[in-house]
PDB file of N, CA and C in Angstrom:
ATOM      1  N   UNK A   1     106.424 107.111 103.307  1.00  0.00           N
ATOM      2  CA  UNK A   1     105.127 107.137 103.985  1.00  0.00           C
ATOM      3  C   UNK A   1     104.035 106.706 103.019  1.00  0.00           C
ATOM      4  N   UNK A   2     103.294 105.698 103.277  1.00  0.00           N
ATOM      5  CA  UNK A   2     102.024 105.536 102.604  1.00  0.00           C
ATOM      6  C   UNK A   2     100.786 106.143 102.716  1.00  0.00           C
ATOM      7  N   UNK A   3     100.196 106.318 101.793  1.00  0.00           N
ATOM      8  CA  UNK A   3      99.120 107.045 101.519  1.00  0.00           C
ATOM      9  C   UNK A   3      97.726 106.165 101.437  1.00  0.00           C
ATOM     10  N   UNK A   4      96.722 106.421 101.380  1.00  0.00           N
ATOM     11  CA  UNK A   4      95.777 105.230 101.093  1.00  0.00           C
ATOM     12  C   UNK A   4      95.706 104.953  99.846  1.00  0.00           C
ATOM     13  N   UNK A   5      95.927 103.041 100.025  1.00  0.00           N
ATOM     14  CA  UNK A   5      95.894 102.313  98.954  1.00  0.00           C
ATOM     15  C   UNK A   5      95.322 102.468  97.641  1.00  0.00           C
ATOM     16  N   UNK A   6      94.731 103.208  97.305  1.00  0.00           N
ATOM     17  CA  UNK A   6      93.893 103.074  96.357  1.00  0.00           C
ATOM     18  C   UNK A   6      94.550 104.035  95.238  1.00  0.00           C
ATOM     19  N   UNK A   7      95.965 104.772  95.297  1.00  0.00           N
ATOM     20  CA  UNK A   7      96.507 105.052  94.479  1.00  0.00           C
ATOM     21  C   UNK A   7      98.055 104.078  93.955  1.00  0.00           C
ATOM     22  N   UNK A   8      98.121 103.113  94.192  1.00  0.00           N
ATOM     23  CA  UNK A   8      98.810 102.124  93.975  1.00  0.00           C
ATOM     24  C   UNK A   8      97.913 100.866  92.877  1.00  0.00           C
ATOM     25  N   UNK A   9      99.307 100.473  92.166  1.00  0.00           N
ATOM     26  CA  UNK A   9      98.160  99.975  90.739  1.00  0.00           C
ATOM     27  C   UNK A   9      98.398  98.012  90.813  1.00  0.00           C
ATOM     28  N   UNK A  10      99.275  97.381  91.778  1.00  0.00           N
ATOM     29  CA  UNK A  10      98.860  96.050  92.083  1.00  0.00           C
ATOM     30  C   UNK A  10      98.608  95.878  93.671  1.00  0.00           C
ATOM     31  N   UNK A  11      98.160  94.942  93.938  1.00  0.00           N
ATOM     32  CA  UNK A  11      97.299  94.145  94.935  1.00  0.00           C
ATOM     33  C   UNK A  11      98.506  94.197  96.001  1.00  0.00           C
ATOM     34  N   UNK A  12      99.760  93.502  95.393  1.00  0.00           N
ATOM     35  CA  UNK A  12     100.670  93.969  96.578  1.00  0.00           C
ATOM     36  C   UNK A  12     101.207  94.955  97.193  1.00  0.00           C
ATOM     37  N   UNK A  13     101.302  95.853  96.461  1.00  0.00           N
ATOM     38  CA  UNK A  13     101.629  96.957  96.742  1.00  0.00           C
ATOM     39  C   UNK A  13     100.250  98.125  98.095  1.00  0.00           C
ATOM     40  N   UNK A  14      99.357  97.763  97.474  1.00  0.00           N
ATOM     41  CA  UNK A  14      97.691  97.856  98.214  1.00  0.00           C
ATOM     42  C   UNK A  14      97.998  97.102  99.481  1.00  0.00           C
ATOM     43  N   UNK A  15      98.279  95.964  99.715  1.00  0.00           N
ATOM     44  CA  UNK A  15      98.314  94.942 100.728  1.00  0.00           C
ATOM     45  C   UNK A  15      99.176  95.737 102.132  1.00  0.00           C
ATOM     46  N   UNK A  16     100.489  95.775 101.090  1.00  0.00           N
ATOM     47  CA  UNK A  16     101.751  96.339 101.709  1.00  0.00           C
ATOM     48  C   UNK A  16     101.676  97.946 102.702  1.00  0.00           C
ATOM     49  N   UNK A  17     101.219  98.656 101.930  1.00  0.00           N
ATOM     50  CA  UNK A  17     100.381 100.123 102.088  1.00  0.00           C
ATOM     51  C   UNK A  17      99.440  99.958 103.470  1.00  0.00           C
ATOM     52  N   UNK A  18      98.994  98.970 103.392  1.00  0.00           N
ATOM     53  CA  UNK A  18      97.360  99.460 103.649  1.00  0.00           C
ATOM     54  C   UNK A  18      97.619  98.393 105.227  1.00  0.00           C
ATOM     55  N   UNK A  19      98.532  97.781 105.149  1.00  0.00           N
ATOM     56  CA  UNK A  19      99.311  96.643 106.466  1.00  0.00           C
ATOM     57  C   UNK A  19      99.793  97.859 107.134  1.00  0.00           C
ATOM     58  N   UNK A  20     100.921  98.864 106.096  1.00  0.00           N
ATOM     59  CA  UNK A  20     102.058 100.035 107.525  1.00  0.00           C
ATOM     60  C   UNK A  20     100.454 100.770 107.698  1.00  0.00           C
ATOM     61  N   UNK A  21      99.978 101.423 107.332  1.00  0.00           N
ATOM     62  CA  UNK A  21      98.888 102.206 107.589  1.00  0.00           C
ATOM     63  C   UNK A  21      98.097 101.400 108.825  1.00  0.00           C
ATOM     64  N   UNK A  22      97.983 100.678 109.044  1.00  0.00           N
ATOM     65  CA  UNK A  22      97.058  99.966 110.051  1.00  0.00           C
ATOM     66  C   UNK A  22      97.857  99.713 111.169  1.00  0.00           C
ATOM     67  N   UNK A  23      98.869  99.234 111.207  1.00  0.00           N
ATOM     68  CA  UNK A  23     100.252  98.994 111.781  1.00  0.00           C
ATOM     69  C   UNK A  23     100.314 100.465 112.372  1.00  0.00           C
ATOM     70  N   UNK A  24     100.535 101.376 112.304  1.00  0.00           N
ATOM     71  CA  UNK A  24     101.037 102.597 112.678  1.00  0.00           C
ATOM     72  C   UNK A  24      99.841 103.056 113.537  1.00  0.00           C
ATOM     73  N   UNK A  25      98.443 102.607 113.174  1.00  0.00           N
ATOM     74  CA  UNK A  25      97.401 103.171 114.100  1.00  0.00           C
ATOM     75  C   UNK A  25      97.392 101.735 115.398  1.00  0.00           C
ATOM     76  N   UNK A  26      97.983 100.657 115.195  1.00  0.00           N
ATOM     77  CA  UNK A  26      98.101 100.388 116.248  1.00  0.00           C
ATOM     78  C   UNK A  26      99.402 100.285 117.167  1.00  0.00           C
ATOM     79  N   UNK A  27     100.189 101.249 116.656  1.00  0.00           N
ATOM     80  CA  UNK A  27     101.139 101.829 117.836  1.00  0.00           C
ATOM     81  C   UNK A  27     100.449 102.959 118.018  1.00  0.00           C
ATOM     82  N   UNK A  28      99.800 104.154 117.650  1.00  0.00           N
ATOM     83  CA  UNK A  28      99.054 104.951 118.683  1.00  0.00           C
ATOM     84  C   UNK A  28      97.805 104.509 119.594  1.00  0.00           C
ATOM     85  N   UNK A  29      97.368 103.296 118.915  1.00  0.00           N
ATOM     86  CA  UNK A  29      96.482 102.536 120.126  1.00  0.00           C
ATOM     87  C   UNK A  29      97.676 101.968 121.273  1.00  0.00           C
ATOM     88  N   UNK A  30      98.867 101.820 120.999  1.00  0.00           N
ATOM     89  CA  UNK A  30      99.483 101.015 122.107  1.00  0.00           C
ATOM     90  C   UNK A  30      99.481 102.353 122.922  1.00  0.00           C
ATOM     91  N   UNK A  31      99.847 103.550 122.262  1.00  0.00           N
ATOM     92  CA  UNK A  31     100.648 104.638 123.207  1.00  0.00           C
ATOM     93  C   UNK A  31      99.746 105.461 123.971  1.00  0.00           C
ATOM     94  N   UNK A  32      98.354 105.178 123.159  1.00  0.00           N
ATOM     95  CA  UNK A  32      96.788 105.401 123.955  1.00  0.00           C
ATOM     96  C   UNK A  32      97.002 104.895 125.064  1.00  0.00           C
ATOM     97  N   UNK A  33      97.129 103.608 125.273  1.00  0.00           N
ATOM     98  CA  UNK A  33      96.774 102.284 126.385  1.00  0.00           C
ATOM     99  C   UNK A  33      97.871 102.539 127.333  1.00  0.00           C
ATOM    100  N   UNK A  34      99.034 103.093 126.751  1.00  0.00           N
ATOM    101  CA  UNK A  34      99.829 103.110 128.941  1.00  0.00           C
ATOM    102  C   UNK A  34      99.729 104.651 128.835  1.00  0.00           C
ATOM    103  N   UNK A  35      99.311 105.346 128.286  1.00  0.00           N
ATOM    104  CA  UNK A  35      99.016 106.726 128.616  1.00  0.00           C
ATOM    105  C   UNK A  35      97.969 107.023 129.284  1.00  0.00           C
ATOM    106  N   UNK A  36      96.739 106.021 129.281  1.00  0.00           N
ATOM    107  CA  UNK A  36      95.860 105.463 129.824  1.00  0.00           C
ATOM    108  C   UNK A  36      96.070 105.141 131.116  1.00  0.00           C
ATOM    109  N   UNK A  37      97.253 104.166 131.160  1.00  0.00           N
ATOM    110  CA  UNK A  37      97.495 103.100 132.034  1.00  0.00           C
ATOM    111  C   UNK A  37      98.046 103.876 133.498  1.00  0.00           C
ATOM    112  N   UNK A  38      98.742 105.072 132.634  1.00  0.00           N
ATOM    113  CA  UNK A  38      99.966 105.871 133.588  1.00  0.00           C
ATOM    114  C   UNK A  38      98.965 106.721 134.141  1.00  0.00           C
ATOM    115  N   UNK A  39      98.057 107.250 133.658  1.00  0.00           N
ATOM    116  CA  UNK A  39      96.765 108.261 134.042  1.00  0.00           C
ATOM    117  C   UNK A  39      96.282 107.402 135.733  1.00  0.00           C
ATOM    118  N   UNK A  40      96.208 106.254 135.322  1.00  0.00           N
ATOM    119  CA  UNK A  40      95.254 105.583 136.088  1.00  0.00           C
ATOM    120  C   UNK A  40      95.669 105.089 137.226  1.00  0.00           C
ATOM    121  N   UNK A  41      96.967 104.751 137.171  1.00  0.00           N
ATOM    122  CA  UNK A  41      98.118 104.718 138.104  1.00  0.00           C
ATOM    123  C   UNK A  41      97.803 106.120 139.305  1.00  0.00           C
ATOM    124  N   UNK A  42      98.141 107.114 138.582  1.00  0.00           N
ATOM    125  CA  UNK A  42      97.624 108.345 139.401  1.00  0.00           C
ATOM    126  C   UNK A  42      96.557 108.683 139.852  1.00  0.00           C
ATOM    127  N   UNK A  43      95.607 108.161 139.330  1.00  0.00           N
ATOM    128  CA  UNK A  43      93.923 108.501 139.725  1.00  0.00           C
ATOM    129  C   UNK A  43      93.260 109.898 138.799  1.00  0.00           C
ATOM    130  N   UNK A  44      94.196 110.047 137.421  1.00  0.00           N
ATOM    131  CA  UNK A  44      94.077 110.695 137.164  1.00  0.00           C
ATOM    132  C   UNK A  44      93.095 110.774 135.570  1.00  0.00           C
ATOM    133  N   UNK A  45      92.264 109.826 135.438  1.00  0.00           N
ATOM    134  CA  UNK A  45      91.291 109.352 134.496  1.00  0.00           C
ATOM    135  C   UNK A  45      90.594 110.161 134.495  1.00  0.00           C
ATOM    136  N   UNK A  46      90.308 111.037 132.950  1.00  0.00           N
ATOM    137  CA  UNK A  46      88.814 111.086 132.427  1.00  0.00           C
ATOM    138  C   UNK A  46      87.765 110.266 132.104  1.00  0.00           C
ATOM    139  N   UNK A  47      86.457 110.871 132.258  1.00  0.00           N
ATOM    140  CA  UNK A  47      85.395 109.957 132.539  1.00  0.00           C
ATOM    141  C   UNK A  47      85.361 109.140 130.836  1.00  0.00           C
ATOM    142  N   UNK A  48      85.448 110.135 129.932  1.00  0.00           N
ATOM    143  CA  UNK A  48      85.617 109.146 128.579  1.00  0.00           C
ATOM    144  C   UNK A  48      86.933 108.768 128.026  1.00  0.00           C
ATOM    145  N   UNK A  49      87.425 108.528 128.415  1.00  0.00           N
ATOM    146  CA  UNK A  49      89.054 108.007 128.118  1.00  0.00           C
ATOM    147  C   UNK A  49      88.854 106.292 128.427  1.00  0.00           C
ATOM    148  N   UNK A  50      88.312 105.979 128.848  1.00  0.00           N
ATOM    149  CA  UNK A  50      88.087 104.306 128.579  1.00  0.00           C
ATOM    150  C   UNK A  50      87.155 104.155 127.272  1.00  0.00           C
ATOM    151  N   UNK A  51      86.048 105.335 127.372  1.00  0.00           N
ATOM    152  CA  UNK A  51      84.908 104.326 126.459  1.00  0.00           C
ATOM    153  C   UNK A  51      85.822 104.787 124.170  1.00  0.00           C
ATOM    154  N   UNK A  52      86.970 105.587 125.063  1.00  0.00           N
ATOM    155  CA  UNK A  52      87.410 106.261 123.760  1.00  0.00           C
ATOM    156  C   UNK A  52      88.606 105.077 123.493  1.00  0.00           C
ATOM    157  N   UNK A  53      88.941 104.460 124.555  1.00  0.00           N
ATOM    158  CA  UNK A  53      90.346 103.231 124.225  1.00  0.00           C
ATOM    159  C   UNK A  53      89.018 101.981 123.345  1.00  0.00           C
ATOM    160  N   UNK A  54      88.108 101.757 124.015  1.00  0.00           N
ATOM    161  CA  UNK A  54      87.391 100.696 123.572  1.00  0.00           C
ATOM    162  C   UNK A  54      86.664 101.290 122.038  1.00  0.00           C
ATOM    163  N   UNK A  55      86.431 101.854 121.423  1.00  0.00           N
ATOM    164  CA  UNK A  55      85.842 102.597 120.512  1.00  0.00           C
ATOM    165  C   UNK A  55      87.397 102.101 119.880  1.00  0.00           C
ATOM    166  N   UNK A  56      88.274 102.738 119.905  1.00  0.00           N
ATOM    167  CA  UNK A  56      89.710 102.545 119.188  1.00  0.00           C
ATOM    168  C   UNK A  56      89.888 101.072 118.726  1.00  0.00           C
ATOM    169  N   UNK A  57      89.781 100.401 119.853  1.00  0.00           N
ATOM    170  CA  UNK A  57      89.851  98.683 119.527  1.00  0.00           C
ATOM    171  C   UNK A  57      89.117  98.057 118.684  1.00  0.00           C
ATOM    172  N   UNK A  58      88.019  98.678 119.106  1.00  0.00           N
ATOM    173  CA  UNK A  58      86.735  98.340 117.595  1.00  0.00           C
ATOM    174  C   UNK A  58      87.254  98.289 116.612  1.00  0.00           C
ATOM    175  N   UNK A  59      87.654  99.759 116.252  1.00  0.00           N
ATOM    176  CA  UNK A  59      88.008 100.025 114.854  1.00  0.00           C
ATOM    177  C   UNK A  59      89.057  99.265 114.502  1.00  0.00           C
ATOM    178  N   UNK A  60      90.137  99.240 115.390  1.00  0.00           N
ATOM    179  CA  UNK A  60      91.470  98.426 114.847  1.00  0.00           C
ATOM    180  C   UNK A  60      90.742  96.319 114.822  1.00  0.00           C
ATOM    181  N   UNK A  61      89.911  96.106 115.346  1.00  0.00           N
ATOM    182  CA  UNK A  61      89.359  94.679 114.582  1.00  0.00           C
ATOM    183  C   UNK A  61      89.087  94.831 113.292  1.00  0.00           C
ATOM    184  N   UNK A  62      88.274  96.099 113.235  1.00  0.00           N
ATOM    185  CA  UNK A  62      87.220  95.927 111.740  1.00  0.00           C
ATOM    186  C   UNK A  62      88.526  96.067 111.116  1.00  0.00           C
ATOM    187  N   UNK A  63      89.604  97.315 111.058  1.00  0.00           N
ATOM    188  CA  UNK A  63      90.686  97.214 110.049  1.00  0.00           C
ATOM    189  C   UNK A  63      91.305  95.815 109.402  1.00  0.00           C
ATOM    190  N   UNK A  64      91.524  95.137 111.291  1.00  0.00           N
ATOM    191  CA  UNK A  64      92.247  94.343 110.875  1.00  0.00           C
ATOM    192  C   UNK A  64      91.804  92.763 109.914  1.00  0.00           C
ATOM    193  N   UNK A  65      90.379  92.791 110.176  1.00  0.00           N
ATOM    194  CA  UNK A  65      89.901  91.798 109.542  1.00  0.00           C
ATOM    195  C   UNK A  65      89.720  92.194 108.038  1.00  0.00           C
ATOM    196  N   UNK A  66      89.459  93.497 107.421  1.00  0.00           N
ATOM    197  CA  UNK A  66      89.580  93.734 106.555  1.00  0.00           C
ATOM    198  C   UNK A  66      90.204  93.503 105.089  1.00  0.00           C
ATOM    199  N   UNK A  67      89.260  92.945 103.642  1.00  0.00           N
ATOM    200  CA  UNK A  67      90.235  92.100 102.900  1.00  0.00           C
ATOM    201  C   UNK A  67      90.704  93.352 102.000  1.00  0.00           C
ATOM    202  N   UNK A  68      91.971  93.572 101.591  1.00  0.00           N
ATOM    203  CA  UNK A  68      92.348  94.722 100.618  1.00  0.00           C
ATOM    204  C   UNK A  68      91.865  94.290  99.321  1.00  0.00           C
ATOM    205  N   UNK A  69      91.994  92.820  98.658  1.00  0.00           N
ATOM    206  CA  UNK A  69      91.096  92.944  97.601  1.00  0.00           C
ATOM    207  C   UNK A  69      90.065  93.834  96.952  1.00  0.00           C
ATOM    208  N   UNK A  70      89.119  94.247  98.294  1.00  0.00           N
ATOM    209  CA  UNK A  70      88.278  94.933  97.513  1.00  0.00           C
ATOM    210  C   UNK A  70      88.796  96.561  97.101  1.00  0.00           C
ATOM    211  N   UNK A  71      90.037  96.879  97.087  1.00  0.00           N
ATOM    212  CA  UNK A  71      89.928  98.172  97.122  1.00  0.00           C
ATOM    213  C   UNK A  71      90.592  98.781  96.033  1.00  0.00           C
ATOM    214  N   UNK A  72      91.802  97.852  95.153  1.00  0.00           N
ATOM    215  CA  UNK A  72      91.715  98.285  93.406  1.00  0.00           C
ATOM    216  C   UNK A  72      90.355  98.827  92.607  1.00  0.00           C
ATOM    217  N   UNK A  73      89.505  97.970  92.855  1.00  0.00           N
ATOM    218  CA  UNK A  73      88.326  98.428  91.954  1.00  0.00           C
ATOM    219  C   UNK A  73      87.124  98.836  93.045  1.00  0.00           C
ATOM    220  N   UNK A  74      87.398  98.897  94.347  1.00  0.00           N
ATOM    221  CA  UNK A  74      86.144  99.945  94.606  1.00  0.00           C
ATOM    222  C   UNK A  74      85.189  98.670  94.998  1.00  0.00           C
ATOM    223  N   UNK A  75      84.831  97.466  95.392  1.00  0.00           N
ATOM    224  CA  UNK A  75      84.215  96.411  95.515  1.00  0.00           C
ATOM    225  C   UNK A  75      83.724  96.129  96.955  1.00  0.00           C
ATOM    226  N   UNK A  76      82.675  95.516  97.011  1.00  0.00           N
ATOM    227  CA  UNK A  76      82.156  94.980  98.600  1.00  0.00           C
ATOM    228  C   UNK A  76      82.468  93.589  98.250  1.00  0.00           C
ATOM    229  N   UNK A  77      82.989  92.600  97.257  1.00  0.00           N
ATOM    230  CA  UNK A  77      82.754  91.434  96.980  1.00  0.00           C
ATOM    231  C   UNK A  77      83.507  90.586  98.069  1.00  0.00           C
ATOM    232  N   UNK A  78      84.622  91.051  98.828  1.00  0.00           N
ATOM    233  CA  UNK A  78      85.434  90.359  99.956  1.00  0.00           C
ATOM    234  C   UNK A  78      84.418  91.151 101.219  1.00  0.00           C
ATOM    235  N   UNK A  79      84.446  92.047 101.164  1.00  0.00           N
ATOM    236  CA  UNK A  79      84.207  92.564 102.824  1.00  0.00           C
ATOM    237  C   UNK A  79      82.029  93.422 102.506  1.00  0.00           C
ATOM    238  N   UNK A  80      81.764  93.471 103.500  1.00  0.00           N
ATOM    239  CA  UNK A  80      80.863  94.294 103.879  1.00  0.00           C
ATOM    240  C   UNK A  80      80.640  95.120 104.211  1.00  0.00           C
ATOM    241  N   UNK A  81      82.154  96.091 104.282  1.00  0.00           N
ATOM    242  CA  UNK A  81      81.924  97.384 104.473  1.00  0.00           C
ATOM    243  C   UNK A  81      83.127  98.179 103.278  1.00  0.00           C
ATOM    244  N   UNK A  82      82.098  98.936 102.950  1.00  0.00           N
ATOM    245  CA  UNK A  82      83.127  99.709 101.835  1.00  0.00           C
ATOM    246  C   UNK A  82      84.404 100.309 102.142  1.00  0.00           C
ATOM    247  N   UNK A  83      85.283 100.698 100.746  1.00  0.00           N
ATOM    248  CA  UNK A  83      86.171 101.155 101.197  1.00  0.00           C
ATOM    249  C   UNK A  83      85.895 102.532 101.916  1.00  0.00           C
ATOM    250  N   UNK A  84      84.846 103.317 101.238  1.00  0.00           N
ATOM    251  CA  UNK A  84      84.688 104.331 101.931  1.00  0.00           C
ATOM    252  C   UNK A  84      84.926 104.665 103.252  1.00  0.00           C
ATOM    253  N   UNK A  85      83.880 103.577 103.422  1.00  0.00           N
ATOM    254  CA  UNK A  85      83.788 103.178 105.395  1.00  0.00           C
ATOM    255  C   UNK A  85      85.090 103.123 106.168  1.00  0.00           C
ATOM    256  N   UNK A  86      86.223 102.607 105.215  1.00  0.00           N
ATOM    257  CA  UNK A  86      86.857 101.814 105.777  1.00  0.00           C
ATOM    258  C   UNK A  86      88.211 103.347 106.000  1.00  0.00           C
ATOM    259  N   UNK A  87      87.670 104.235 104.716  1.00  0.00           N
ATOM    260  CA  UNK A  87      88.758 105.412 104.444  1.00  0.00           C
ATOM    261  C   UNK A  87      88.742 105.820 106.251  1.00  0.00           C
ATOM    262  N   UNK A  88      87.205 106.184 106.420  1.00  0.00           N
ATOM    263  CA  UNK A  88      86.364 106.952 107.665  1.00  0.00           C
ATOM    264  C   UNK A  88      86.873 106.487 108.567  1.00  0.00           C
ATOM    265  N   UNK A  89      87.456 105.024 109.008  1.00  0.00           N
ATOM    266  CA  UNK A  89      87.957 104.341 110.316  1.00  0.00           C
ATOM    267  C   UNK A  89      89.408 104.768 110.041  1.00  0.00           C
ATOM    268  N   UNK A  90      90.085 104.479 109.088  1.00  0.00           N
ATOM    269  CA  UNK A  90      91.395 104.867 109.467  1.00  0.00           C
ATOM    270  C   UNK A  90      91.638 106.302 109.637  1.00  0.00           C
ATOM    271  N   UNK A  91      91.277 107.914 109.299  1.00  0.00           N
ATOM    272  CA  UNK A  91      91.460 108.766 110.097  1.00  0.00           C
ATOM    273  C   UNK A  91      90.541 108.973 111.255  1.00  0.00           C
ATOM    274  N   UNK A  92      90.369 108.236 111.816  1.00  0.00           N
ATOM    275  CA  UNK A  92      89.556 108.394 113.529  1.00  0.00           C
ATOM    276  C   UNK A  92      90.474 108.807 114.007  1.00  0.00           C
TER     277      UNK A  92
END
């Protein structure tokens, strides 16, 4: 199981990490979406259960566009949002 990247000491290894980690939040976005899907089938939707699938998708763009470069040394020089930021989106 990977942990966040930033205790790993080359770039690939960071890359590798930080790919299953993102990867894994979008199989609980898949299992969101027909759990969703199966809800809705029934008529059985909460009123925020869409605006919470679309909020999810957000985040899984920003992940996915995300460059790991910056995150050996802590850097905005690839991306515009820190790693910090970026810690904050992956436990949503």
């Amino acid at each position: 199981m990977c942990t966040f990247p930033e205790t790993y000491e080359t770039q690939e290894e960071v890359q590798i990490c930080y790919d299953k980690i993102v990867w894994s939040k979008q199989c609980d976005f898949a299992q969101s979406v027909l759990a969703y899907s199966k809800k809705l089938e029934f008529g059985m939707v909460g009123c925020d259960d869409l605006e919470h699938l679309k909020n999810e998708r957000r985040v899984l763009k920003i992940l996915n566009c995300y460059n790991t470069q910056d995150i050996l040394n802590n850097t905005t020089v690839y991306n515009t949002l820190s790693y910090d930021t970026i810690k904050d989106l992956l436990n949503c």
